[in-house]
Protein backbone atom coordinates (compact mmCIF):
# COMPACT_ATOMS: atom_id res chain seq x y z
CA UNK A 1 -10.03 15.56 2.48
CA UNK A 2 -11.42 12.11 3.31
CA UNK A 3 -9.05 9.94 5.15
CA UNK A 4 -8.80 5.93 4.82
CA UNK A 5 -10.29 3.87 7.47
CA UNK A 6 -10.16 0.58 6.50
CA UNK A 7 -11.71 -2.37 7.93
CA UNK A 8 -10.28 -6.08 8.39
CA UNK A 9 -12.40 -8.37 8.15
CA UNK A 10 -11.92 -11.70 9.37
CA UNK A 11 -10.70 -14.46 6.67
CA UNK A 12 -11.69 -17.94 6.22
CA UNK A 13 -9.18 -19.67 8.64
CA UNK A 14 -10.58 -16.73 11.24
CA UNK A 15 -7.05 -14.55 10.19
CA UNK A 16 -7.68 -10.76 9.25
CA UNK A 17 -7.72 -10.28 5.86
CA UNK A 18 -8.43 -7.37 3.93
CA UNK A 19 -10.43 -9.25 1.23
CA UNK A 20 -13.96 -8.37 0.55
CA UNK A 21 -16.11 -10.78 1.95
CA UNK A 22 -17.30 -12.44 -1.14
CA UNK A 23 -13.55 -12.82 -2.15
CA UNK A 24 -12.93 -14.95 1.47
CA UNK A 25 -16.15 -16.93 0.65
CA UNK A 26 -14.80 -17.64 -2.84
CA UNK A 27 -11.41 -18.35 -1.66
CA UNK A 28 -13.39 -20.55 0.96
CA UNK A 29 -15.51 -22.51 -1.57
CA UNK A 30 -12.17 -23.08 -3.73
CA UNK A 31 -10.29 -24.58 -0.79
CA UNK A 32 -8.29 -28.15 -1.54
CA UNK A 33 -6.68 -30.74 -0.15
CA UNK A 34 -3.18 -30.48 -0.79
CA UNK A 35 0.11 -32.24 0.05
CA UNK A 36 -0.81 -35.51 0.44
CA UNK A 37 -4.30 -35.13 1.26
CA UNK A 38 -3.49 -32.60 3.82
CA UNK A 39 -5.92 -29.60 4.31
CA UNK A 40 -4.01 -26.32 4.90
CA UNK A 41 -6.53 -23.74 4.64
CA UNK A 42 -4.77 -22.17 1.84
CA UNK A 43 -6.47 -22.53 -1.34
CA UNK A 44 -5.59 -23.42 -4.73
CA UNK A 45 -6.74 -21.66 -7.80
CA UNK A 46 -5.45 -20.52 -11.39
CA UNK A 47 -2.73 -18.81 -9.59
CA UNK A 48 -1.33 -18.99 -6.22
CA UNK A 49 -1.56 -15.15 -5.09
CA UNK A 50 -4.98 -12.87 -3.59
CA UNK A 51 -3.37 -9.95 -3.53
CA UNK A 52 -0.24 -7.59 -2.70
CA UNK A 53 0.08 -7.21 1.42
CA UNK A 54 1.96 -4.41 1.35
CA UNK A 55 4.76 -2.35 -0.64
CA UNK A 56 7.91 -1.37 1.78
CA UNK A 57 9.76 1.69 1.09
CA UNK A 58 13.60 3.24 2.86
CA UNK A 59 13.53 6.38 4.51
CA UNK A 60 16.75 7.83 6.41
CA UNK A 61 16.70 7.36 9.61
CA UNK A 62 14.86 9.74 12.17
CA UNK A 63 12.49 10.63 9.51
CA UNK A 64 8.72 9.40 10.69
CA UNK A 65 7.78 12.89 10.94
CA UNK A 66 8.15 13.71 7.74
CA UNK A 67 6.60 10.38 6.65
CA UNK A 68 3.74 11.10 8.78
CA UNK A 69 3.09 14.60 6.82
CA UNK A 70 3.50 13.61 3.48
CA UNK A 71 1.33 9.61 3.45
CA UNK A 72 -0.71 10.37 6.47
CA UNK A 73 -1.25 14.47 5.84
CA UNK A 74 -0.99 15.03 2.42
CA UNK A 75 -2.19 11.76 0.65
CA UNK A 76 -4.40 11.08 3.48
CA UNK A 77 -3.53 7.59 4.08
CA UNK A 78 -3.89 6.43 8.01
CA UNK A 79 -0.72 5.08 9.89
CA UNK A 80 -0.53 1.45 10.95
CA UNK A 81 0.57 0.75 14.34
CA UNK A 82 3.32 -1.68 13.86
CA UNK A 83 3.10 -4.80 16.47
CA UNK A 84 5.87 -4.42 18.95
CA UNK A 85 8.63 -6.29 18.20
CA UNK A 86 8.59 -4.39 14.68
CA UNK A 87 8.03 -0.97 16.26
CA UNK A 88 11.89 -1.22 18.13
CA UNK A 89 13.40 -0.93 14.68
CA UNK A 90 12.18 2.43 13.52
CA UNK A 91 10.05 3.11 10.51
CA UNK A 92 6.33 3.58 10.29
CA UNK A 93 3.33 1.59 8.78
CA UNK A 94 0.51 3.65 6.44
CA UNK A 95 -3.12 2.06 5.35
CA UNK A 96 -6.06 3.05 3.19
CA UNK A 97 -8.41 0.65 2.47
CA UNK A 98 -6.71 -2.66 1.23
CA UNK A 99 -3.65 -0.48 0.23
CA UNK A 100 -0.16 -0.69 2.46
CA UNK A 101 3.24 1.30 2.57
CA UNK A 102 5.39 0.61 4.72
CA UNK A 103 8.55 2.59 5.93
CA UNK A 104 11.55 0.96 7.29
CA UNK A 105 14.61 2.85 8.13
CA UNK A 106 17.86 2.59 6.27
CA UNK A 107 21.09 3.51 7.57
CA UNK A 108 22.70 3.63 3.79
CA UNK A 109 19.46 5.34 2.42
CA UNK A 110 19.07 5.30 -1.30
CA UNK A 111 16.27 6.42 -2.76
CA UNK A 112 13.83 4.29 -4.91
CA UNK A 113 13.66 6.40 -8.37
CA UNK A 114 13.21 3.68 -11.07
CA UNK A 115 11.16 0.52 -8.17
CA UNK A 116 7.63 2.26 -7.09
CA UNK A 117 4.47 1.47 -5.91
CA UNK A 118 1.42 2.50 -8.19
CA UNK A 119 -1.81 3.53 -6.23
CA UNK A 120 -5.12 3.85 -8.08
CA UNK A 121 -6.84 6.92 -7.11
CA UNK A 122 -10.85 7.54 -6.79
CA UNK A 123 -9.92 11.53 -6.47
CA UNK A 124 -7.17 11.58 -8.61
CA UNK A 125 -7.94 14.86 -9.89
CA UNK A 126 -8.48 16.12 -6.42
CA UNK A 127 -4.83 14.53 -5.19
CA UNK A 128 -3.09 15.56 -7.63
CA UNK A 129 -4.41 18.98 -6.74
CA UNK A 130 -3.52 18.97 -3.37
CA UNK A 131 0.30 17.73 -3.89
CA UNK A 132 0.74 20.73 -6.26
CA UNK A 133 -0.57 22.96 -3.63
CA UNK A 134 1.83 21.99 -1.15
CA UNK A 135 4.52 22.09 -3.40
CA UNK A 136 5.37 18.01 -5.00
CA UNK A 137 6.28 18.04 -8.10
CA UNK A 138 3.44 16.24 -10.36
CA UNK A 139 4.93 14.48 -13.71
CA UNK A 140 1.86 13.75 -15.87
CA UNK A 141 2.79 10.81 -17.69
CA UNK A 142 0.96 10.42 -20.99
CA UNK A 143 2.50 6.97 -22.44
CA UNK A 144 0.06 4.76 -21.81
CA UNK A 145 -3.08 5.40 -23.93
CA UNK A 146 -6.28 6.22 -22.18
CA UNK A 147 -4.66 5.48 -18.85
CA UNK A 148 -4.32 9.06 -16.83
CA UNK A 149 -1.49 9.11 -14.35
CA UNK A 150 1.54 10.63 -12.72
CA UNK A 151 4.59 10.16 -10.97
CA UNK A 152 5.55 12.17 -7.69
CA UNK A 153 8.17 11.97 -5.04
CA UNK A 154 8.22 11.42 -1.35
CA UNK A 155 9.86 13.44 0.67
CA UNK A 156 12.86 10.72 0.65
CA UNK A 157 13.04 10.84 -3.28
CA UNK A 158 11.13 7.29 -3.40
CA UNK A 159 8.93 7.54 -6.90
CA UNK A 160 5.33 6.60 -6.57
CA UNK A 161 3.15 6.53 -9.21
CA UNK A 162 -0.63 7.50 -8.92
CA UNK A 163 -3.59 6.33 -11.54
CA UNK A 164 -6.68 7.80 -12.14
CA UNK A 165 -9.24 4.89 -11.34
């Protein structure tokens, strides 16, 4: 199983960013003056967001073990250390590539079974696979013409949806 790595590279302003690099030197070249004449760094275009940061997902509390098995194991997705401040309240951070899911803790835990993240998949085959080896129930979800894809739990009941890319 290959696991994510995932490489920041430095944005326009000198901030990490997880942008290729010919999306920083786009968003670069597209920078304005805004607010009065003002430059903030932040560009304008068509529409006012790059991408999604991150997705955050509950868990019950005391659970970053089995987090750790099921994104950093079994989908292969590397954890995040969280900066300190963040790190005193529980929870765990997991990366692959530009992708993030995060885990706080919940005291109230309820899971997520309508709300998901959906992750695009280069081994979707091969993932998909793997989860039904280890015992996740795989829903193959059919509704979507020529779009293959699925819907699994996490070990907390949180539904996430994987796509063939």
């Amino acid at each position: 199983m290959k696991r994510c790595g995932g490489r920041w590279g430095a944005g326009s302003g000198g901030e990490k960013s997880f942008l290729p690099r010919r999306s920083q030197r786009k968003a670069a070249e597209n920078a304005e003056e805004i607010s009065d004449g003002e430059y903030t760094g932040y560009f304008v275009s068509t529409y006012p967001f790059s991408a999604i940061d991150h997705v955050q997902l509950a868990m019950p509390p005391g659970s970053e073990d089995r987090a750790r098995a099921f994104y950093g194991k079994l989908l292969g997705m590397r954890e995040v250390p969280k900066p300190a401040e963040l790190a005193k309240r529980a929870g765990c951070w997991f990366g692959c590539g530009p992708v993030q899911i995060h885990l706080g803790v919940e005291a109230d835990f309820r899971p997520a079974r309508k709300a998901h993240p959906a992750l695009r998949c280069f081994d979707y085959d091969g993932l998909v696979n793997r989860l039904k080896a280890s015992g996740v129930e795989v829903d193959e979800d059919a509704s979507i013409p020529g779009v293959r894809r699925c819907h699994i739990a996490d070990p907390f009941g949180n539904r996430i949806e994987l796509i063939r890319e």
